[in-house]
N, C-alpha and C. Protein backbone atom coordinates (compact mmCIF):
# COMPACT_ATOMS: atom_id res chain seq x y z
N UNK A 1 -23.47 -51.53 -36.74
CA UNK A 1 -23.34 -50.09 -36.65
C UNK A 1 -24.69 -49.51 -36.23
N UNK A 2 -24.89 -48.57 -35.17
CA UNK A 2 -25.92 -47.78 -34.31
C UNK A 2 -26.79 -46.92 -35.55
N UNK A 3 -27.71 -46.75 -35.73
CA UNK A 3 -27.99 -45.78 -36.83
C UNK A 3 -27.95 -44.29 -35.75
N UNK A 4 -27.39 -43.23 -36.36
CA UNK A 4 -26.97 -41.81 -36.06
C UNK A 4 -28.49 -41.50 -35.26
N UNK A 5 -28.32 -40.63 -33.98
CA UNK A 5 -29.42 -40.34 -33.27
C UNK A 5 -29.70 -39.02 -33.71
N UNK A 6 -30.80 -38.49 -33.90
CA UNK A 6 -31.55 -37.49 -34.37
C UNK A 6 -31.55 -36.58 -33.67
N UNK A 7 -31.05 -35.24 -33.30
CA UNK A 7 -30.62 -34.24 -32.71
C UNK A 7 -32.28 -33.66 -31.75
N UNK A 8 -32.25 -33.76 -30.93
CA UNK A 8 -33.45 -32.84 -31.11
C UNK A 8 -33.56 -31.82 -29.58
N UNK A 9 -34.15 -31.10 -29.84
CA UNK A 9 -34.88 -29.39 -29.25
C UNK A 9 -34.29 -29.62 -27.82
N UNK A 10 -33.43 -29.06 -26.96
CA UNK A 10 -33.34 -29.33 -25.90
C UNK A 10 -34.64 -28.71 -24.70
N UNK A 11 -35.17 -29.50 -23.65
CA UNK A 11 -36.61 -29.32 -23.45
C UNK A 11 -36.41 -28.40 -22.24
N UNK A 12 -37.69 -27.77 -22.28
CA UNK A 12 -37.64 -26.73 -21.45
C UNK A 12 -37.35 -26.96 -19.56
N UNK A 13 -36.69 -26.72 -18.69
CA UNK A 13 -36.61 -26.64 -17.49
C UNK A 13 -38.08 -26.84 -17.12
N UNK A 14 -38.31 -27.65 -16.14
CA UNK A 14 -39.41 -27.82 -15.27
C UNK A 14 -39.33 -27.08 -14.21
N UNK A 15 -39.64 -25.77 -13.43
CA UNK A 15 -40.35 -25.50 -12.35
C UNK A 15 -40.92 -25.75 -11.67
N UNK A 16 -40.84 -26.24 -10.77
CA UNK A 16 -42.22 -26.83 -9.67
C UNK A 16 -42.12 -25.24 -8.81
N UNK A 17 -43.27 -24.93 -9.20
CA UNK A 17 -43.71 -24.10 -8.18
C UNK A 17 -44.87 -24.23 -6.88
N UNK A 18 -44.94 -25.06 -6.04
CA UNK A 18 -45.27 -25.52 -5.14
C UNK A 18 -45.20 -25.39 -3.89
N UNK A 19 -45.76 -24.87 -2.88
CA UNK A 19 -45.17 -24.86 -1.25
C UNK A 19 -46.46 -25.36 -0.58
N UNK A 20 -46.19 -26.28 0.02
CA UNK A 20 -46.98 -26.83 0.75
C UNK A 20 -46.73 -27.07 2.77
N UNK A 21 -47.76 -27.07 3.68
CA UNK A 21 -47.28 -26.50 4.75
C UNK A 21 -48.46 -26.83 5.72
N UNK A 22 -48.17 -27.60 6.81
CA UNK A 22 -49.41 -28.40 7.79
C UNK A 22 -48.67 -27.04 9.26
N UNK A 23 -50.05 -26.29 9.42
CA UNK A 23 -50.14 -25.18 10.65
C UNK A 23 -50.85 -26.46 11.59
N UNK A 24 -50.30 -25.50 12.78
CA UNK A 24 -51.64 -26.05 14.02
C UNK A 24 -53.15 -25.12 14.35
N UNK A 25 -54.03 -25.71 14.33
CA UNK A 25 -55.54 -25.16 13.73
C UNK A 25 -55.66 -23.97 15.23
N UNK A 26 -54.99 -22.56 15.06
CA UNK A 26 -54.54 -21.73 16.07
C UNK A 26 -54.82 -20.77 15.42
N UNK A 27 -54.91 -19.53 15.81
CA UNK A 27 -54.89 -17.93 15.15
C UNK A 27 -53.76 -17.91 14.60
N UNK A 28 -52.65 -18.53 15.85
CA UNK A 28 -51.36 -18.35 15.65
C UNK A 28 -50.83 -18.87 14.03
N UNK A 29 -51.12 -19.98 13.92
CA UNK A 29 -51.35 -21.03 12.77
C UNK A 29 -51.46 -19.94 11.15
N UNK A 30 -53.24 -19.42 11.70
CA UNK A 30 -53.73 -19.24 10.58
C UNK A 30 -52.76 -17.96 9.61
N UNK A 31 -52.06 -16.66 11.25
CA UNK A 31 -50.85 -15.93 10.74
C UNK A 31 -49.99 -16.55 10.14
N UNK A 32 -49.29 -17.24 10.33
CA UNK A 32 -48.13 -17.89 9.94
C UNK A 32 -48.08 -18.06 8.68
N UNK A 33 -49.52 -19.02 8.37
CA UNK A 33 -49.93 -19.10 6.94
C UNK A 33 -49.79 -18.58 6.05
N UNK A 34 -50.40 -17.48 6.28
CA UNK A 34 -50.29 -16.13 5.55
C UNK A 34 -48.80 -15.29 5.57
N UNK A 35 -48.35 -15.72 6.20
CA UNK A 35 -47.30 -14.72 6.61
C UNK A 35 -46.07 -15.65 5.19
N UNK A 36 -46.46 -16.95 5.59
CA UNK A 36 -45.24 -17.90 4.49
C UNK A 36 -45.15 -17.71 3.35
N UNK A 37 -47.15 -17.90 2.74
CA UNK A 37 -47.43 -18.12 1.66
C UNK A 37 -46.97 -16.59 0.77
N UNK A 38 -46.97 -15.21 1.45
CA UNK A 38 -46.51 -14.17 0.82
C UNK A 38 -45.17 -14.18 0.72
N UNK A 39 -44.42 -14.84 1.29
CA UNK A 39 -42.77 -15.06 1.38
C UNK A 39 -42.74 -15.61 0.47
N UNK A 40 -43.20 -17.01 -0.10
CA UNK A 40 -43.01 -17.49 -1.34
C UNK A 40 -43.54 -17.25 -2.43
N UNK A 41 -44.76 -16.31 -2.78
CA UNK A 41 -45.08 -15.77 -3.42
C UNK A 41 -43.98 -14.47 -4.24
N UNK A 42 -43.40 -13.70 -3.13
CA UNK A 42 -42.30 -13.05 -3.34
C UNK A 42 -41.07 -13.90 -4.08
N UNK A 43 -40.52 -14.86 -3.60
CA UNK A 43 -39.73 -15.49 -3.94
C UNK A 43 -40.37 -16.08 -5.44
N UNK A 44 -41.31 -16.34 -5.52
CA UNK A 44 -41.57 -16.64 -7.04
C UNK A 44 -42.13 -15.64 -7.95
N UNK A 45 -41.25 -14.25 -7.41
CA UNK A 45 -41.27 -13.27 -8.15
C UNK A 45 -43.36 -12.29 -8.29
N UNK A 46 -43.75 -12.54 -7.80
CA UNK A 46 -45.32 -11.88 -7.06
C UNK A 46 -44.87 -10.97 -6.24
N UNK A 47 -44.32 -9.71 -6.49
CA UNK A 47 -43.64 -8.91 -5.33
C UNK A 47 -45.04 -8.49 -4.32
N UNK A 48 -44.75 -8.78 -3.24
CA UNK A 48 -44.92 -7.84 -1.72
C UNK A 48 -45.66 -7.04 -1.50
N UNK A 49 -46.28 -6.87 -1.90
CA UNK A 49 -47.23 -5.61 -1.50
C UNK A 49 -47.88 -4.95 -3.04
N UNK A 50 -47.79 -6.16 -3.97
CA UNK A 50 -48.43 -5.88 -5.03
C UNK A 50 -49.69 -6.20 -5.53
N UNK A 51 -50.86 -6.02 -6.14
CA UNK A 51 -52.53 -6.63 -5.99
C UNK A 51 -52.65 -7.87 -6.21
N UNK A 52 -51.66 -8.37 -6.51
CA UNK A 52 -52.07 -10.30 -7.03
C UNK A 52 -51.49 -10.52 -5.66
N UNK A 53 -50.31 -10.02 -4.90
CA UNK A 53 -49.84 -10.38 -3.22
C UNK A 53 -51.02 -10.07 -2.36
N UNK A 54 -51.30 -8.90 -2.74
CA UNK A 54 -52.60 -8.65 -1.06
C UNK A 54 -53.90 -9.15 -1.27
N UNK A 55 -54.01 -9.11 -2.71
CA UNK A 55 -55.33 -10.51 -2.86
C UNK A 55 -54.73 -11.59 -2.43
N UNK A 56 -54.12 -12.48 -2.82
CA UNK A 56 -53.38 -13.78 -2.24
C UNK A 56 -53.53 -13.46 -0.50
N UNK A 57 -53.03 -12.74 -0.47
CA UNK A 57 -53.13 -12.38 1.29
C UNK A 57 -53.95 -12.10 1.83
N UNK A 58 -55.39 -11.80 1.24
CA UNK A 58 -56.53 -11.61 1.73
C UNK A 58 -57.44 -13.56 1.95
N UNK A 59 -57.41 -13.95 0.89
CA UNK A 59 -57.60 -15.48 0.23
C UNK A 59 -57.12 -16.33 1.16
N UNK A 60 -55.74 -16.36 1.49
CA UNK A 60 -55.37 -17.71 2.26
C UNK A 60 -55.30 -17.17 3.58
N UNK A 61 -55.52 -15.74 4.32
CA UNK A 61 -55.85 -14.87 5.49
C UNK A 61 -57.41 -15.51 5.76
N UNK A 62 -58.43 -15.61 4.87
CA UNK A 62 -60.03 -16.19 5.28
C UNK A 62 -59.74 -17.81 4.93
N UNK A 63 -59.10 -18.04 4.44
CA UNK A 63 -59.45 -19.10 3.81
C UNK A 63 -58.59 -20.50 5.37
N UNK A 64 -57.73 -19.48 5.99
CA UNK A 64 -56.88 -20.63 7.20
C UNK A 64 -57.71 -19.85 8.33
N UNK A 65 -58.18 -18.75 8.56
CA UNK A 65 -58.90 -18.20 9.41
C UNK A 65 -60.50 -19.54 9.82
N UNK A 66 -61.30 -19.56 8.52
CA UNK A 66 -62.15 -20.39 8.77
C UNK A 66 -61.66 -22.21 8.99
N UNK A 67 -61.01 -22.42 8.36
CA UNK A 67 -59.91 -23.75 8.63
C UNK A 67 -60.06 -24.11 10.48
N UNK A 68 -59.14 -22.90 10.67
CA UNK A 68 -58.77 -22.78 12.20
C UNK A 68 -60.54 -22.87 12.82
N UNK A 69 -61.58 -22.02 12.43
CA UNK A 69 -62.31 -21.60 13.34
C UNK A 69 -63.31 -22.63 13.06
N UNK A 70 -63.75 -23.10 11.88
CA UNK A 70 -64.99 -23.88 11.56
C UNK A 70 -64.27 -25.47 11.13
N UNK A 71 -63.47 -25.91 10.96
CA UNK A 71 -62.86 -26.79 10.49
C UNK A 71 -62.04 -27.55 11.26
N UNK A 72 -61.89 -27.18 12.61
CA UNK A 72 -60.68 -27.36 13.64
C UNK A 72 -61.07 -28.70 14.54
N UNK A 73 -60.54 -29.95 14.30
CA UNK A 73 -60.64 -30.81 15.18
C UNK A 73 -59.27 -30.84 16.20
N UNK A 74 -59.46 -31.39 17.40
CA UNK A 74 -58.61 -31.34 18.14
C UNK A 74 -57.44 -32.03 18.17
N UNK A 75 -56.21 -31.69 17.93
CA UNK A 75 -55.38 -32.84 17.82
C UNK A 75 -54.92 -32.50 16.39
N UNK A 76 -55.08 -32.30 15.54
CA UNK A 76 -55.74 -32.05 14.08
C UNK A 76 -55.08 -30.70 13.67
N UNK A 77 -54.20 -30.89 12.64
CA UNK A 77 -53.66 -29.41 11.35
C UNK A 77 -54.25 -29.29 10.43
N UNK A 78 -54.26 -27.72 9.91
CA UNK A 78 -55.03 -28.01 8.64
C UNK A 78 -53.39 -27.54 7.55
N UNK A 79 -53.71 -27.31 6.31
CA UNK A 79 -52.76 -27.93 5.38
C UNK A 79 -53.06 -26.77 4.81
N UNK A 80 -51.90 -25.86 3.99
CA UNK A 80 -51.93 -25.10 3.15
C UNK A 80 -51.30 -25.40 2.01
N UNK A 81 -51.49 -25.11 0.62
CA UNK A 81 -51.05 -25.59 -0.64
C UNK A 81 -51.08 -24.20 -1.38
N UNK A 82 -49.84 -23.62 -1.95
CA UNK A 82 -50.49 -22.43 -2.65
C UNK A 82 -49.19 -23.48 -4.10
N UNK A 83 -49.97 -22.89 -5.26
CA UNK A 83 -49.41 -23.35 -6.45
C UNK A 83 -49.64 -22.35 -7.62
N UNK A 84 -48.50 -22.07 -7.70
CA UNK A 84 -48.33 -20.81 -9.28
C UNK A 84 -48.45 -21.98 -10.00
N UNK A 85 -49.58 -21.87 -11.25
CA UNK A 85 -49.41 -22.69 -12.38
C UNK A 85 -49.84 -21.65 -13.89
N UNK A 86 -48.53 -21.67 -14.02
CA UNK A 86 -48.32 -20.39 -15.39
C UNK A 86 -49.08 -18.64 -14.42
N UNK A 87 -50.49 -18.42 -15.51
CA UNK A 87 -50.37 -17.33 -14.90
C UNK A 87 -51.40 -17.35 -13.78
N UNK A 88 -51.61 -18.92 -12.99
CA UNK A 88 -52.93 -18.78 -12.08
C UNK A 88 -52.51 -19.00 -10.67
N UNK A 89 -52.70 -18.63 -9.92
CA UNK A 89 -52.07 -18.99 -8.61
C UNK A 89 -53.50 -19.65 -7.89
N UNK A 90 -53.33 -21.27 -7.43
CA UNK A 90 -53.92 -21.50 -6.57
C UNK A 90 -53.49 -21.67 -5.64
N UNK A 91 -54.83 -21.55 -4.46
CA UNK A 91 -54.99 -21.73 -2.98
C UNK A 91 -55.93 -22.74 -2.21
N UNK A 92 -55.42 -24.01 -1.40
CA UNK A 92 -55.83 -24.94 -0.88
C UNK A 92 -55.57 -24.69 0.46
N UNK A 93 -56.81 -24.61 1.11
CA UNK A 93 -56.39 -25.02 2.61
C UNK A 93 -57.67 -26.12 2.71
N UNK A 94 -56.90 -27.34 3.28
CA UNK A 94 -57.43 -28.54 3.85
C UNK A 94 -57.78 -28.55 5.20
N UNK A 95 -58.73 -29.37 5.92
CA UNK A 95 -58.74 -29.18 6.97
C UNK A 95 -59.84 -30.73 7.22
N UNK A 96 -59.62 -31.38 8.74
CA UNK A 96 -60.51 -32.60 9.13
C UNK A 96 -61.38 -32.83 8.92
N UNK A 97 -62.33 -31.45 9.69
CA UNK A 97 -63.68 -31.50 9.83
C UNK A 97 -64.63 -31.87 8.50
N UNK A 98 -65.01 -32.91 7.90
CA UNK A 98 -65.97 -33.42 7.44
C UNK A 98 -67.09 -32.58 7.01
N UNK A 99 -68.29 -32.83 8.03
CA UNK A 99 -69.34 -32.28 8.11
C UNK A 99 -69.95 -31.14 8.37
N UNK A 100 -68.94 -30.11 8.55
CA UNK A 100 -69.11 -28.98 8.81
C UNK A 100 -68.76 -27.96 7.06
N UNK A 101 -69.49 -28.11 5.91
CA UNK A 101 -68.93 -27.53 4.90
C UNK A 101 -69.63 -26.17 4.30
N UNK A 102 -68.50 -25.12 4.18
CA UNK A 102 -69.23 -24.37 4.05
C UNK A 102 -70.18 -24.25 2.21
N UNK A 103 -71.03 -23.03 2.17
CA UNK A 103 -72.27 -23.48 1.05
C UNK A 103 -71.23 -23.63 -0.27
N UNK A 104 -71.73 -23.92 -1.24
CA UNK A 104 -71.18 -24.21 -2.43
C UNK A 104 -70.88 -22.40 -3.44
N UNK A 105 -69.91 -21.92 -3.76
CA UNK A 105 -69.78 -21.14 -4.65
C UNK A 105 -71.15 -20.59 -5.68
N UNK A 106 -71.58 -19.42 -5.53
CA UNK A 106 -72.86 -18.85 -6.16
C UNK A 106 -74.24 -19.41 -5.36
N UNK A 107 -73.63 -20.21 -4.02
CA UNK A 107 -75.42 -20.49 -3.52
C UNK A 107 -75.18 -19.24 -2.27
N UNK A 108 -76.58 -18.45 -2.23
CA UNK A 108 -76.89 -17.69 -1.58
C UNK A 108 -77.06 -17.93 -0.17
N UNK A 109 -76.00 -17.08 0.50
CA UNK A 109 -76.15 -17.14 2.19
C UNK A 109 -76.54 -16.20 2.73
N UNK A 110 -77.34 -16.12 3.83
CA UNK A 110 -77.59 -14.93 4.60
C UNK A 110 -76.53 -13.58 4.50
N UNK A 111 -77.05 -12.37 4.94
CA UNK A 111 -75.85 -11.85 4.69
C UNK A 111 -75.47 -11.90 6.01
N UNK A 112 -74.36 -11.35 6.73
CA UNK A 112 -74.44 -11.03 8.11
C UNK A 112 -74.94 -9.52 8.63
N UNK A 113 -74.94 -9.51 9.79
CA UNK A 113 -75.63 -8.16 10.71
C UNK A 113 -74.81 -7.19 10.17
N UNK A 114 -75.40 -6.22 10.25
CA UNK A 114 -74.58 -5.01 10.05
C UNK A 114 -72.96 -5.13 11.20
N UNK A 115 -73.24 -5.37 12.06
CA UNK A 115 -71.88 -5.02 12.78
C UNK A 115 -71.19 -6.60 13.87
N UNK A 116 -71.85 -7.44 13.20
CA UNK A 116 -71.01 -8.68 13.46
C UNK A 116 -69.87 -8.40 12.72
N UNK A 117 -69.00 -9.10 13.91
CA UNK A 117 -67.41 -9.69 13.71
C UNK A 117 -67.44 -10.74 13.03
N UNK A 118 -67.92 -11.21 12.81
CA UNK A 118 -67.97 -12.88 11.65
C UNK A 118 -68.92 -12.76 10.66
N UNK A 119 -68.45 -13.79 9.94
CA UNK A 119 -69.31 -14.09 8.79
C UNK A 119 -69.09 -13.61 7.12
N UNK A 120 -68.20 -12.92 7.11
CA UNK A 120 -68.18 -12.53 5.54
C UNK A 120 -66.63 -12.95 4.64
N UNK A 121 -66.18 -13.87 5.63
CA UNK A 121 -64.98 -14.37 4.82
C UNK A 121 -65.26 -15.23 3.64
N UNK A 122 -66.36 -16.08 3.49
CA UNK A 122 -66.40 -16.65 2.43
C UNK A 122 -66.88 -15.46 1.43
N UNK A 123 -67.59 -14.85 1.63
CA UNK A 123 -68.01 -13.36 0.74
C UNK A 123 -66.68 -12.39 0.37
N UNK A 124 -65.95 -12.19 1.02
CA UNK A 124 -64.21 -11.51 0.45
C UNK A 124 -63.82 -12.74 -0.92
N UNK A 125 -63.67 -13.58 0.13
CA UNK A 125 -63.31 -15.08 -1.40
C UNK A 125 -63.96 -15.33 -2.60
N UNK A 126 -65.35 -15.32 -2.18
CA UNK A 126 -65.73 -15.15 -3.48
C UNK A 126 -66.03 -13.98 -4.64
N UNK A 127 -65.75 -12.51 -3.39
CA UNK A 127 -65.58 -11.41 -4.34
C UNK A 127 -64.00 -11.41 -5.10
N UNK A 128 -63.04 -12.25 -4.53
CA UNK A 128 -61.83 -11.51 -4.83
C UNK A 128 -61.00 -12.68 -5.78
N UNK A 129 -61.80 -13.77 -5.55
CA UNK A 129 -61.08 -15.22 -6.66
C UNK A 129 -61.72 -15.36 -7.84
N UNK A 130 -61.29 -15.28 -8.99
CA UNK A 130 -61.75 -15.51 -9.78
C UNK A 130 -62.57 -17.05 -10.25
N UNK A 131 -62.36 -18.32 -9.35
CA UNK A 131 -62.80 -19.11 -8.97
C UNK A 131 -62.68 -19.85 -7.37
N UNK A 132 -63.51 -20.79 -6.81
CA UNK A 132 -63.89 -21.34 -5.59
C UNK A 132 -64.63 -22.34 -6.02
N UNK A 133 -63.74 -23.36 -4.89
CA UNK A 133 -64.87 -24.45 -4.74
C UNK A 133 -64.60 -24.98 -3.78
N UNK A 134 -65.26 -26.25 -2.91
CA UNK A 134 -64.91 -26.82 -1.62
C UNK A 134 -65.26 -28.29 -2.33
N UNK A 135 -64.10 -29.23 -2.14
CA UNK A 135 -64.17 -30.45 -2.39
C UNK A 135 -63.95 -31.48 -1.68
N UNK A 136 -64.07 -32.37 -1.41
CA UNK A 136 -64.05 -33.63 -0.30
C UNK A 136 -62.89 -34.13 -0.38
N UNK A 137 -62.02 -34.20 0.47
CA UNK A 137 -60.43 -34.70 1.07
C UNK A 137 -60.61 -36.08 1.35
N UNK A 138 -59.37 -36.78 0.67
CA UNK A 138 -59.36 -38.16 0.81
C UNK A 138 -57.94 -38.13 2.10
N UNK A 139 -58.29 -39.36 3.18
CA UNK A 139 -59.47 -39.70 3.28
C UNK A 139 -60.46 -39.08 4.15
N UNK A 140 -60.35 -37.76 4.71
CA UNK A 140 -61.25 -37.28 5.88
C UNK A 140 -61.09 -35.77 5.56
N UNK A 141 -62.49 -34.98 5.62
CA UNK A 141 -62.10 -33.59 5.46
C UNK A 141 -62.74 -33.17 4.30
N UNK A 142 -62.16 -31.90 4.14
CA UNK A 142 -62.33 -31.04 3.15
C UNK A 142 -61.04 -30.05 2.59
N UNK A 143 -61.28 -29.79 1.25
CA UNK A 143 -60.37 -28.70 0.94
C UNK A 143 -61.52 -27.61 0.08
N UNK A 144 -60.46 -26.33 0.48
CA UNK A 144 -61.51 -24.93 -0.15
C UNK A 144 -60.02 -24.15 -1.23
N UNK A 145 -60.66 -24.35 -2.22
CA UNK A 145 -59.57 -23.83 -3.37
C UNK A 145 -60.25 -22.56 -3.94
N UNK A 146 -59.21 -21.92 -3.49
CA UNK A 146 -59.47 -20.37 -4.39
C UNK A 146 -58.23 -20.46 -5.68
N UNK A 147 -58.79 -20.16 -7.08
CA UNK A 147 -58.04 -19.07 -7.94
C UNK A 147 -57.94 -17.97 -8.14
N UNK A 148 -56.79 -17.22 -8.63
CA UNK A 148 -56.67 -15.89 -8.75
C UNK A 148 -56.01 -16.33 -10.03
N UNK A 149 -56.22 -15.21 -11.24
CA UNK A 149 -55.81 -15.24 -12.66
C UNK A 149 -54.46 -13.86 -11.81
N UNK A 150 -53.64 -13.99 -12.40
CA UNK A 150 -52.54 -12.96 -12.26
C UNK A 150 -51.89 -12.46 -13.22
N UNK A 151 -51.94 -10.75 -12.91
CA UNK A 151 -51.77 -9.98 -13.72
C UNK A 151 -50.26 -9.49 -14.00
N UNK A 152 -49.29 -9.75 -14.63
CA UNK A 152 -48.17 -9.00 -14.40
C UNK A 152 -48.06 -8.02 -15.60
């Protein structure tokens, strides 16, 4: 005779909240990006045009912008990863280029010119994420991860 099985807690549903997504290293690309990652953001309930959405949309807007522009080998996609985990939403964009990395989070860069067109996307990111870092991609590359803490 089996001894009686012990009733227990039925366990909570797993969510994967995950979207992951290889652009071609293009302007075209870097829109798209942005354009998805707020679609699923919406869909995982982050409505549209709300401050945790247009931060998110500012974040992975610089963050596939420099991908495309400083990161772009030929032939070569870079990779977007956005991941709700509870209340933090991260942002990964991967990309080939190796040796081209930009400075490390809190090290001081020039600023740019008063009226240059470039240069202050890593400065939006690090004003607007509550964390950043750039880490080495196995096996070639780099990834640049922004967090945002989210407020509902």
């Amino acid at each position: 005779m089996a001894a009686p099985s012990t009733p227990t807690a039925p366990a909570a549903p797993v969510t994967v909240r995950m979207f992951t997504q290889r652009f071609s290293s293009t302007p075209r690309g870097a829109r798209l990006a942005r354009r998805l990652a707020l679609h699923q953001l919406d869909a995982w309930g982050v409505p549209y045009g709300s401050p945790s959405s247009d931060t998110a949309a500012v974040l992975v807007a610089e963050l596939a912008a420099n991908a495309v522009t400083h990161g772009r080998v030929p032939g070569r996609d870079f990779e977007l990863a956005v991941k709700l985990l509870g209340p933090t939403l991260r942002i990964e964009v991967s990309d080939t280029r190796g040796e081209r990395r930009p400075p490390a989070p809190g090290v001081s860069r020039p600023a740019p010119r008063p009226l240059a067109e470039t240069g202050r996307g890593l400065l939006l990111v690090e004003a607007l994420a509550d964390r950043w870092a750039v880490l080495d991609r196995v096996p070639v590359g780099k990834t640049v991860v922004a967090e945002l803490d989210l407020t509902h």
